[in-house]
N, C-alpha and C. Protein backbone atom coordinates (compact mmCIF):
# COMPACT_ATOMS: atom_id res chain seq x y z
N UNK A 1 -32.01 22.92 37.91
CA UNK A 1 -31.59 22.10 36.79
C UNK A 1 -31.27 22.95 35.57
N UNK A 2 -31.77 24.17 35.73
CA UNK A 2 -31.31 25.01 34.44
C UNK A 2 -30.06 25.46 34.49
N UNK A 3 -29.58 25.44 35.16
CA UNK A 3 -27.98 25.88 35.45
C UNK A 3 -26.92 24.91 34.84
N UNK A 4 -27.63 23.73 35.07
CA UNK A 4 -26.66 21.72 34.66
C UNK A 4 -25.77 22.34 33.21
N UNK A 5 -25.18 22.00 33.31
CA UNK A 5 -24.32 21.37 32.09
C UNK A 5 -24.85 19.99 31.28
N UNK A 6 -24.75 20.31 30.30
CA UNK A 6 -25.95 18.62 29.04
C UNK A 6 -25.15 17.78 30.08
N UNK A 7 -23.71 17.75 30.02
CA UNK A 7 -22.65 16.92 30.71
C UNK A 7 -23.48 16.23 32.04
N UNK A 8 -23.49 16.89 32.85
CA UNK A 8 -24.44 16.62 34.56
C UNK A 8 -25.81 16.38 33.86
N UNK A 9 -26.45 16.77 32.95
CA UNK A 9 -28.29 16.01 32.77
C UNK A 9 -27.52 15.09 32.35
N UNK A 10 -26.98 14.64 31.22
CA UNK A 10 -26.73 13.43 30.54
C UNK A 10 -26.26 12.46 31.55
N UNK A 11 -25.67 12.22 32.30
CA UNK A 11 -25.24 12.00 33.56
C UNK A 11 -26.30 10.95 34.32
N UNK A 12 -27.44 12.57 34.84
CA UNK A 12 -28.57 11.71 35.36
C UNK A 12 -29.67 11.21 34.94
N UNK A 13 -29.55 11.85 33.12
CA UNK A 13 -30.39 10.79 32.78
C UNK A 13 -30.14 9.82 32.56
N UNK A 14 -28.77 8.89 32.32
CA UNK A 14 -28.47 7.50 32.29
C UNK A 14 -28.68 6.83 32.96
N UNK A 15 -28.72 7.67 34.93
CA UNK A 15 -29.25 7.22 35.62
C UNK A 15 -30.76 7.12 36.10
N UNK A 16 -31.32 7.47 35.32
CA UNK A 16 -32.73 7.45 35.12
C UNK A 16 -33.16 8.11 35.84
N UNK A 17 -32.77 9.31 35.94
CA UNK A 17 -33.41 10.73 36.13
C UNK A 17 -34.15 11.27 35.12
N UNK A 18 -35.78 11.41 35.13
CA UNK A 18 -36.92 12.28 34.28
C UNK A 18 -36.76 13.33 34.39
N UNK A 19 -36.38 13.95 35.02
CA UNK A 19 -36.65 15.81 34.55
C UNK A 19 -34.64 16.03 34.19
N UNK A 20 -34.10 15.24 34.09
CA UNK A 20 -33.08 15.71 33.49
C UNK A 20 -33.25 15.18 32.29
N UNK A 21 -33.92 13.69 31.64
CA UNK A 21 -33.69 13.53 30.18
C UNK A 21 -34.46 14.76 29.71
N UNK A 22 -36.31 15.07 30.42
CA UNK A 22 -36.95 16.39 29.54
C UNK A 22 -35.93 17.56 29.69
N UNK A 23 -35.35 18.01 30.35
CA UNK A 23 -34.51 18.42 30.37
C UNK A 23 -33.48 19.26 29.34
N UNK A 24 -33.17 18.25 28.87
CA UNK A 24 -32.20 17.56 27.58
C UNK A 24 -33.10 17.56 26.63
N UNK A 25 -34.21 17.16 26.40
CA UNK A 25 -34.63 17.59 25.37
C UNK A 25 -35.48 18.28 24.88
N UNK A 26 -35.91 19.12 26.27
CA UNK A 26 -36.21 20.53 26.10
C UNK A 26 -35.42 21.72 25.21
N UNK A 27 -34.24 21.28 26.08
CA UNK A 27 -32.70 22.05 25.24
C UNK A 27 -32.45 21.94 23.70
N UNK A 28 -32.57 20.21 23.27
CA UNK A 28 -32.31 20.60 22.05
C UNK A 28 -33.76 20.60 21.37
N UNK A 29 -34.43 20.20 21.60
CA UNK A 29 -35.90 20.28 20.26
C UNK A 29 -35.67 21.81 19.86
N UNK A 30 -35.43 22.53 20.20
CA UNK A 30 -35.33 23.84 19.08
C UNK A 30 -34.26 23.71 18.06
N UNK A 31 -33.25 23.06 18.17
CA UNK A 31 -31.94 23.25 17.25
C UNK A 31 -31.92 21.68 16.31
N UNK A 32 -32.87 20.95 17.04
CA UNK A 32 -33.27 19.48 16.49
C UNK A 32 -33.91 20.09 14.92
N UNK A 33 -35.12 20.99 15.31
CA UNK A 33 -36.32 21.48 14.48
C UNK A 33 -35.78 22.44 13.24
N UNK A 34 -34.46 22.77 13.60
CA UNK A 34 -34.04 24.03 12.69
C UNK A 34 -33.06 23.13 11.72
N UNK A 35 -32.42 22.05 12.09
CA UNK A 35 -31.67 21.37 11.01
C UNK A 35 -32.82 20.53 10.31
N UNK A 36 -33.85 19.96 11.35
CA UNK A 36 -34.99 19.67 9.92
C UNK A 36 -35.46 20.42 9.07
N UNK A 37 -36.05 21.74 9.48
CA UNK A 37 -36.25 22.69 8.45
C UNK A 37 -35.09 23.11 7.73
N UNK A 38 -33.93 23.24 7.78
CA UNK A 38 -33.25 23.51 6.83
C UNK A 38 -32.95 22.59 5.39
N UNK A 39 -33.30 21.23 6.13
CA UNK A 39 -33.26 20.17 5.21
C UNK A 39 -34.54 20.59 4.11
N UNK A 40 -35.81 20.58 5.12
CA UNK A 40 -37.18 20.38 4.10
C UNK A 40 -37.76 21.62 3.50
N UNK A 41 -37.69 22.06 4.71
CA UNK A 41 -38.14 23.75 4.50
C UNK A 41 -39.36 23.66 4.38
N UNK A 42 -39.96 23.02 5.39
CA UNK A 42 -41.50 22.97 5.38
C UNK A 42 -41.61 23.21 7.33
N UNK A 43 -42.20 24.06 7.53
CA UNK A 43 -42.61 23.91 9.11
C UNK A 43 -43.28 23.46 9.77
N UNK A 44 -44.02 22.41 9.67
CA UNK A 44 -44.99 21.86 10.32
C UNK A 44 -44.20 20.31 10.06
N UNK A 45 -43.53 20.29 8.99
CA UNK A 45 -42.75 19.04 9.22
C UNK A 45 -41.61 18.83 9.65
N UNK A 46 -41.00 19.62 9.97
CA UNK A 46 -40.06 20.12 10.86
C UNK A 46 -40.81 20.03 12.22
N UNK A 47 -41.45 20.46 12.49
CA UNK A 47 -41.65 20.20 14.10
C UNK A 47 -42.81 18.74 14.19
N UNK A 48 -43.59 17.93 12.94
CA UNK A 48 -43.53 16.85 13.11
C UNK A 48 -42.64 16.04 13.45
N UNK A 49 -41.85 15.53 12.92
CA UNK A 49 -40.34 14.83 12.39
C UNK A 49 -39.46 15.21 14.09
N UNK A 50 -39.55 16.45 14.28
CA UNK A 50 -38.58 16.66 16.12
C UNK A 50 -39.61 16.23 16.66
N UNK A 51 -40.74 16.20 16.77
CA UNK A 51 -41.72 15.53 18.04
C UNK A 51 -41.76 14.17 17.80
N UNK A 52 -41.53 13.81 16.76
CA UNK A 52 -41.56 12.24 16.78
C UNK A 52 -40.58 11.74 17.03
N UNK A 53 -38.93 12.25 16.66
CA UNK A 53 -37.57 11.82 17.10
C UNK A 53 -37.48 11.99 18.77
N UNK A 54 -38.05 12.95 19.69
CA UNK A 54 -38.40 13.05 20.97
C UNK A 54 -39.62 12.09 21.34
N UNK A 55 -40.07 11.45 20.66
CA UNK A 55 -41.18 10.56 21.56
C UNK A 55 -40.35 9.28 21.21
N UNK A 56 -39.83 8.77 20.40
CA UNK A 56 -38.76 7.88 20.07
C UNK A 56 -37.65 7.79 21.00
N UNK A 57 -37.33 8.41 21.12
CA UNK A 57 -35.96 8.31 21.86
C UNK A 57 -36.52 8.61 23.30
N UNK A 58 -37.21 9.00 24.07
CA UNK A 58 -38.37 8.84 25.34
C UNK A 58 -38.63 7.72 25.43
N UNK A 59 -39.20 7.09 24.61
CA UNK A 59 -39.39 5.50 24.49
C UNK A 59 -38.59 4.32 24.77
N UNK A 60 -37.21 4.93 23.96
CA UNK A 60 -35.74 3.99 24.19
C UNK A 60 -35.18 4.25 25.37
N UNK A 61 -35.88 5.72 26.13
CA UNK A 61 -35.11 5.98 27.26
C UNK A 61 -35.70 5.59 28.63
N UNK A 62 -37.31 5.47 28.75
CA UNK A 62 -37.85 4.88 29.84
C UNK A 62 -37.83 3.46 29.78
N UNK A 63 -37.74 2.58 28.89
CA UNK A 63 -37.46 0.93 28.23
C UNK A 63 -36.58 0.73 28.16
N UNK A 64 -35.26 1.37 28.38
CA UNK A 64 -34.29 0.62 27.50
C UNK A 64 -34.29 0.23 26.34
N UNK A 65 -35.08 0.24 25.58
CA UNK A 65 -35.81 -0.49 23.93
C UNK A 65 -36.25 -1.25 23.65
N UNK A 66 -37.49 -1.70 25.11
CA UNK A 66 -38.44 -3.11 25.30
C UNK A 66 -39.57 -1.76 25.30
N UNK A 67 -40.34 -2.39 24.48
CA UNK A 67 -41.96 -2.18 24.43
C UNK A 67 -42.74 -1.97 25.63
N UNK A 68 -43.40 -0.02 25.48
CA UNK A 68 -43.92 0.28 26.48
C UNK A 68 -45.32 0.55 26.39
N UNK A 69 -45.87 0.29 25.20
CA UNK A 69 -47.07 0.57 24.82
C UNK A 69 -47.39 1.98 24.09
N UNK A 70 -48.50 1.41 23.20
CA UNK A 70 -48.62 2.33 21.71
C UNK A 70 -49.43 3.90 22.63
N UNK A 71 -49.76 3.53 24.29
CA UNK A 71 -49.87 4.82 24.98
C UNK A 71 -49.43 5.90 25.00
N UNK A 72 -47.59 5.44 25.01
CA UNK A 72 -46.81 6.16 25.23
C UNK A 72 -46.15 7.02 24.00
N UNK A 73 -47.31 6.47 22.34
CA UNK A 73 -46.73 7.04 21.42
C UNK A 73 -45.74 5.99 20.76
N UNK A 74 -45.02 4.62 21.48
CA UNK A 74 -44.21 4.37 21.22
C UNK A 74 -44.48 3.29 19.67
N UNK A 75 -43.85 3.05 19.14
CA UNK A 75 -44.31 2.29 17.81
C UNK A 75 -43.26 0.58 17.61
N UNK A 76 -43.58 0.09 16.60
CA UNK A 76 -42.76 -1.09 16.55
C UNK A 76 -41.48 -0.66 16.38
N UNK A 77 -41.23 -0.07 16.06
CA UNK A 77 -39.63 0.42 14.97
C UNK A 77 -38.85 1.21 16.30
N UNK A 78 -39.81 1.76 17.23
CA UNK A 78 -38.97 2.26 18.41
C UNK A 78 -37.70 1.14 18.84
């Protein structure tokens, strides 16, 4: 899977393939984390703020955007 193109993960994660969405956002949480810090310029909120936009969008992606439980991290606003 390290070889994929985002193109081919994106692909199978629509089709609800898990190790291609982590995958995907294995790939970007580093470049996610660097436009937050450039914004705040604080580092720990920078990689707050990307771990929470990745548990968010994990949420919308195993649900569709029906409620999976506050287990999963997921919140009302997901």
């Amino acid at each position: 899977m390290d070889q994929m193109l985002d193109a081919e993960l994106a692909a199978l994660a629509r089709a609800r393939d898990r190790d291609a969405f982590g995958k995907l956002a294995e790939r970007y949480s580093l470049m996610a984390r660097r436009v937050v810090y450039r914004a705040l310029s604080h580092h720990d909120a920078a990689q707050e703020i990307t771990q929470e936009a990745i548990v968010q969008a994990t949420c919308r992606w195993t649900d569709c955007g029906t409620r999976i439980g506050s287990k999963a991290g997921c919140t009302e606003s997901s």
